[in-house]
N, C-alpha and C. Protein backbone atom coordinates (compact mmCIF):
# COMPACT_ATOMS: atom_id res chain seq x y z
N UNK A 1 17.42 -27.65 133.40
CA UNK A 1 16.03 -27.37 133.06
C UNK A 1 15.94 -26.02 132.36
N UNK A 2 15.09 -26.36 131.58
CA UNK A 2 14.76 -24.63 130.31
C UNK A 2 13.35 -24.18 130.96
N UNK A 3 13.43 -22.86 131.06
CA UNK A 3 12.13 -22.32 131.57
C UNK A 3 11.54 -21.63 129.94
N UNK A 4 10.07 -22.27 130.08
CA UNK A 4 9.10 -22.07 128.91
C UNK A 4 7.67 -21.21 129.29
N UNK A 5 7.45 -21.19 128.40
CA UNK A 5 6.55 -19.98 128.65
C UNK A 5 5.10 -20.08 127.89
N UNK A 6 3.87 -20.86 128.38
CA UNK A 6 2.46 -21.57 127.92
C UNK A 6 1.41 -20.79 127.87
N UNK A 7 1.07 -20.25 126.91
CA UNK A 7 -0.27 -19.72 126.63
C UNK A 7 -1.37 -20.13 126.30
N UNK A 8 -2.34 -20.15 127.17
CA UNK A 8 -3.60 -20.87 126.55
C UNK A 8 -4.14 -19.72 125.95
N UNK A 9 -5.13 -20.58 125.26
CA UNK A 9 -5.90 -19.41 124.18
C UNK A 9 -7.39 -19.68 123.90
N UNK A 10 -8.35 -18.80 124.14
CA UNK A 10 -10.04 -19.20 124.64
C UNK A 10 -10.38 -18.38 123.69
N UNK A 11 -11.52 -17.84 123.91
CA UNK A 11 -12.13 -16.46 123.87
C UNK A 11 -11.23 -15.56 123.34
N UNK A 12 -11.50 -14.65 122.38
CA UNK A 12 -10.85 -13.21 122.31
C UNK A 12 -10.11 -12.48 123.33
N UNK A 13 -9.18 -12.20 123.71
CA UNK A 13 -8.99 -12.09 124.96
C UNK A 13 -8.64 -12.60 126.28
N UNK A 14 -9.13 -13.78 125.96
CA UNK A 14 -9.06 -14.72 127.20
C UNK A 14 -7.91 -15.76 127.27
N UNK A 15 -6.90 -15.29 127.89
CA UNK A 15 -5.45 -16.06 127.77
C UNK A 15 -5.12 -16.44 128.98
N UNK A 16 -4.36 -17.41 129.59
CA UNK A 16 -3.67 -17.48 130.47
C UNK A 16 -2.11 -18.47 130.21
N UNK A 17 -1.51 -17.94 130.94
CA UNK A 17 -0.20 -17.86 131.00
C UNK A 17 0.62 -18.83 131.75
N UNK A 18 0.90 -20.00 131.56
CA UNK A 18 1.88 -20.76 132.84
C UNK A 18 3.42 -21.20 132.79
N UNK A 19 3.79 -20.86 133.23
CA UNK A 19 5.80 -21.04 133.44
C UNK A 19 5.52 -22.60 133.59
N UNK A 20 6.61 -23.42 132.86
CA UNK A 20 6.91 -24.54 132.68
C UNK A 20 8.48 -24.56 132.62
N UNK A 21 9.07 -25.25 133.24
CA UNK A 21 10.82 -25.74 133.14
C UNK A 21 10.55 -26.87 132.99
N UNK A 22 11.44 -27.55 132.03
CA UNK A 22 10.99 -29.34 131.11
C UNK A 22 12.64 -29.22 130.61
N UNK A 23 13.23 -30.63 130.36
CA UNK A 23 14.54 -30.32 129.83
C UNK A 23 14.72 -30.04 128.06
N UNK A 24 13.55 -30.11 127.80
CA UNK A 24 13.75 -30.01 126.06
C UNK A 24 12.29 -29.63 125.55
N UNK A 25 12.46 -28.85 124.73
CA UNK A 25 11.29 -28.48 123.64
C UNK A 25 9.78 -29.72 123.53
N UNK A 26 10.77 -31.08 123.24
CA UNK A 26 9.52 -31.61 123.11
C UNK A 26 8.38 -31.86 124.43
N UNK A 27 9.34 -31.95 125.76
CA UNK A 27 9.03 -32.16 126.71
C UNK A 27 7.96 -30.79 127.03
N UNK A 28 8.20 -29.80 126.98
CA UNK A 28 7.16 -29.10 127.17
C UNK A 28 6.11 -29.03 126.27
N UNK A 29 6.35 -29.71 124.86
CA UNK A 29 5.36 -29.82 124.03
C UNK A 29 4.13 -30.58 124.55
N UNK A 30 4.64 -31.77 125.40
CA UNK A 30 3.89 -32.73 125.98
C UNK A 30 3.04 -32.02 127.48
N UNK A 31 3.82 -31.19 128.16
CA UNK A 31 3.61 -30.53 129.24
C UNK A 31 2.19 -29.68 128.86
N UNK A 32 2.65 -28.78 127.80
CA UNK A 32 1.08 -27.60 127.31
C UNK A 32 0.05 -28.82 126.60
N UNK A 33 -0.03 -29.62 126.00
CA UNK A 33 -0.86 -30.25 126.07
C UNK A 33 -2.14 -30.96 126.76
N UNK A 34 -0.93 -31.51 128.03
CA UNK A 34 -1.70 -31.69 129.23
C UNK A 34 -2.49 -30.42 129.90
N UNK A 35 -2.04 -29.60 129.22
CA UNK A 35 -2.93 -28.51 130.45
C UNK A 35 -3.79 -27.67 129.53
N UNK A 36 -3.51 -27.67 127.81
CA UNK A 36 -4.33 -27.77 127.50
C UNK A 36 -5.71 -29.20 127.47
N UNK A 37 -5.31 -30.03 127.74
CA UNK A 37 -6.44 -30.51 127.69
C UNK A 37 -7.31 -30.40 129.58
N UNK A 38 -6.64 -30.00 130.58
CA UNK A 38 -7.09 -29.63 131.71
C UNK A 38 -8.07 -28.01 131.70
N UNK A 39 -7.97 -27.75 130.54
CA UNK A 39 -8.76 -26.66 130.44
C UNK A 39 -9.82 -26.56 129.32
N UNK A 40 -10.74 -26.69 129.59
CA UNK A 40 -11.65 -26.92 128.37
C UNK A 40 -12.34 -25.86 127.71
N UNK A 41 -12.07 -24.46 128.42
CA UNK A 41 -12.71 -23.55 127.73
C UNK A 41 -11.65 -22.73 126.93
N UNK A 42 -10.40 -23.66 126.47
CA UNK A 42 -9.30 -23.01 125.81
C UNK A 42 -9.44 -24.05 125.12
N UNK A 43 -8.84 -23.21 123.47
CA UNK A 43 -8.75 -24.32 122.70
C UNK A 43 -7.56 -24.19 121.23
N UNK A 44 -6.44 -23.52 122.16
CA UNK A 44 -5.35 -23.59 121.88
C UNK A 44 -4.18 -23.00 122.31
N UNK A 45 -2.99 -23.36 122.10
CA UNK A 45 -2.02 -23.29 122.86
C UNK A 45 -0.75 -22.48 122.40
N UNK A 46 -0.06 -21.88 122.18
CA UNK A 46 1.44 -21.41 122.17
C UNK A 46 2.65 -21.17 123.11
N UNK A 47 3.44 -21.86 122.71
CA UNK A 47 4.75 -22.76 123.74
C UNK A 47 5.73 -21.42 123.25
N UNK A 48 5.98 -20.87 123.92
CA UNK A 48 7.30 -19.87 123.66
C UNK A 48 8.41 -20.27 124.44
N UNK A 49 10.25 -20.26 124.13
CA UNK A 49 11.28 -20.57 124.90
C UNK A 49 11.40 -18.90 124.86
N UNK A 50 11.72 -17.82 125.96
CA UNK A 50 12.59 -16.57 125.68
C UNK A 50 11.30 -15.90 124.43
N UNK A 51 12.21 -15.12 123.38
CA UNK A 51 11.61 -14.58 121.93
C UNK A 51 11.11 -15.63 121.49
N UNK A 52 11.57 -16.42 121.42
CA UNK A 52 11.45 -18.49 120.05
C UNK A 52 10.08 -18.88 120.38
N UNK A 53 9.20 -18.93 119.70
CA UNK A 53 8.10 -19.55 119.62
C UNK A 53 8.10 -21.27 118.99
N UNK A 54 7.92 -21.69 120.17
CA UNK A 54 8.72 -23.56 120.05
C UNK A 54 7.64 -24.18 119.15
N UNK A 55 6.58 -23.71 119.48
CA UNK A 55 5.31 -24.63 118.88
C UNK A 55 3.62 -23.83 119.03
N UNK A 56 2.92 -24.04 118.22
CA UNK A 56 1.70 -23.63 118.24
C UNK A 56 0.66 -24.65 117.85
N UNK A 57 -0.50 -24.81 118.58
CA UNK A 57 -1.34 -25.90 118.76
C UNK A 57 -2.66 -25.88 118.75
N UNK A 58 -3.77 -26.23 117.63
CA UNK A 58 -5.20 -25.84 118.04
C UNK A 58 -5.36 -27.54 117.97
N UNK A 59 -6.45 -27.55 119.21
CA UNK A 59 -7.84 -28.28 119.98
C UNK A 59 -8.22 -29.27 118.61
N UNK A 60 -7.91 -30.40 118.98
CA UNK A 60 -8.86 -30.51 117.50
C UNK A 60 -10.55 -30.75 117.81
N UNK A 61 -11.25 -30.24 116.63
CA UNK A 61 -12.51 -29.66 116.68
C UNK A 61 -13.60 -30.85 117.39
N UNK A 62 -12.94 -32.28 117.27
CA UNK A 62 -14.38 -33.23 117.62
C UNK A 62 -13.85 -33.13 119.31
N UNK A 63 -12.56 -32.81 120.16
CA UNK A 63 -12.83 -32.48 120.84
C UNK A 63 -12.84 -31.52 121.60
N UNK A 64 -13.78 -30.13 120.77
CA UNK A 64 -14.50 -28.81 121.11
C UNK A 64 -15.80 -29.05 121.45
N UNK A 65 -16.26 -30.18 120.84
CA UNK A 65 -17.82 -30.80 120.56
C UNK A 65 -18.79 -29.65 119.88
C-alpha cells in the first residue's frame, strides 16, 4: 500500500487534508473523489504521492448548483 495525501479545496482558505493508502495512483484517484463528493462545501480536490502531485480535480459546476 502507497500512502497519499487528499486535499479538499472550498473557500479561500478552507482546506482539509486526509491520508489515504490505496495500491496505485488510480485507486486513490477514485478514493478523493468519493470524499470529494461526501463533502459538498468543497469543490475540488488535489491528490499528492510524497512531493508528486498525482492528480488535480474541480467539481463539475451543474454539480455546485
Amino acid at each position: 500500500m502507497v500512502r497519499y495525501r487528499c486535499i479538499l479545496i472550498g473557500a479561500p482558505g478552507h482546506l482539509e487534508t486526509f491520508e489515504l493508502e490505496c495500491k496505485a495512483d488510480a485507486d486513490a484517484i477514485v478514493a478523493s473523489r468519493h470524499l470529494l463528493a461526501d463533502h459538498a462545501d468543497r469543490h475540488a480536490f488535489e491528490l499528492w504521492r510524497g512531493a508528486r502531485r498525482v492528480h488535480a480535480e474541480l467539481r463539475e459546476t451543474a454539480e455546485r448548483g
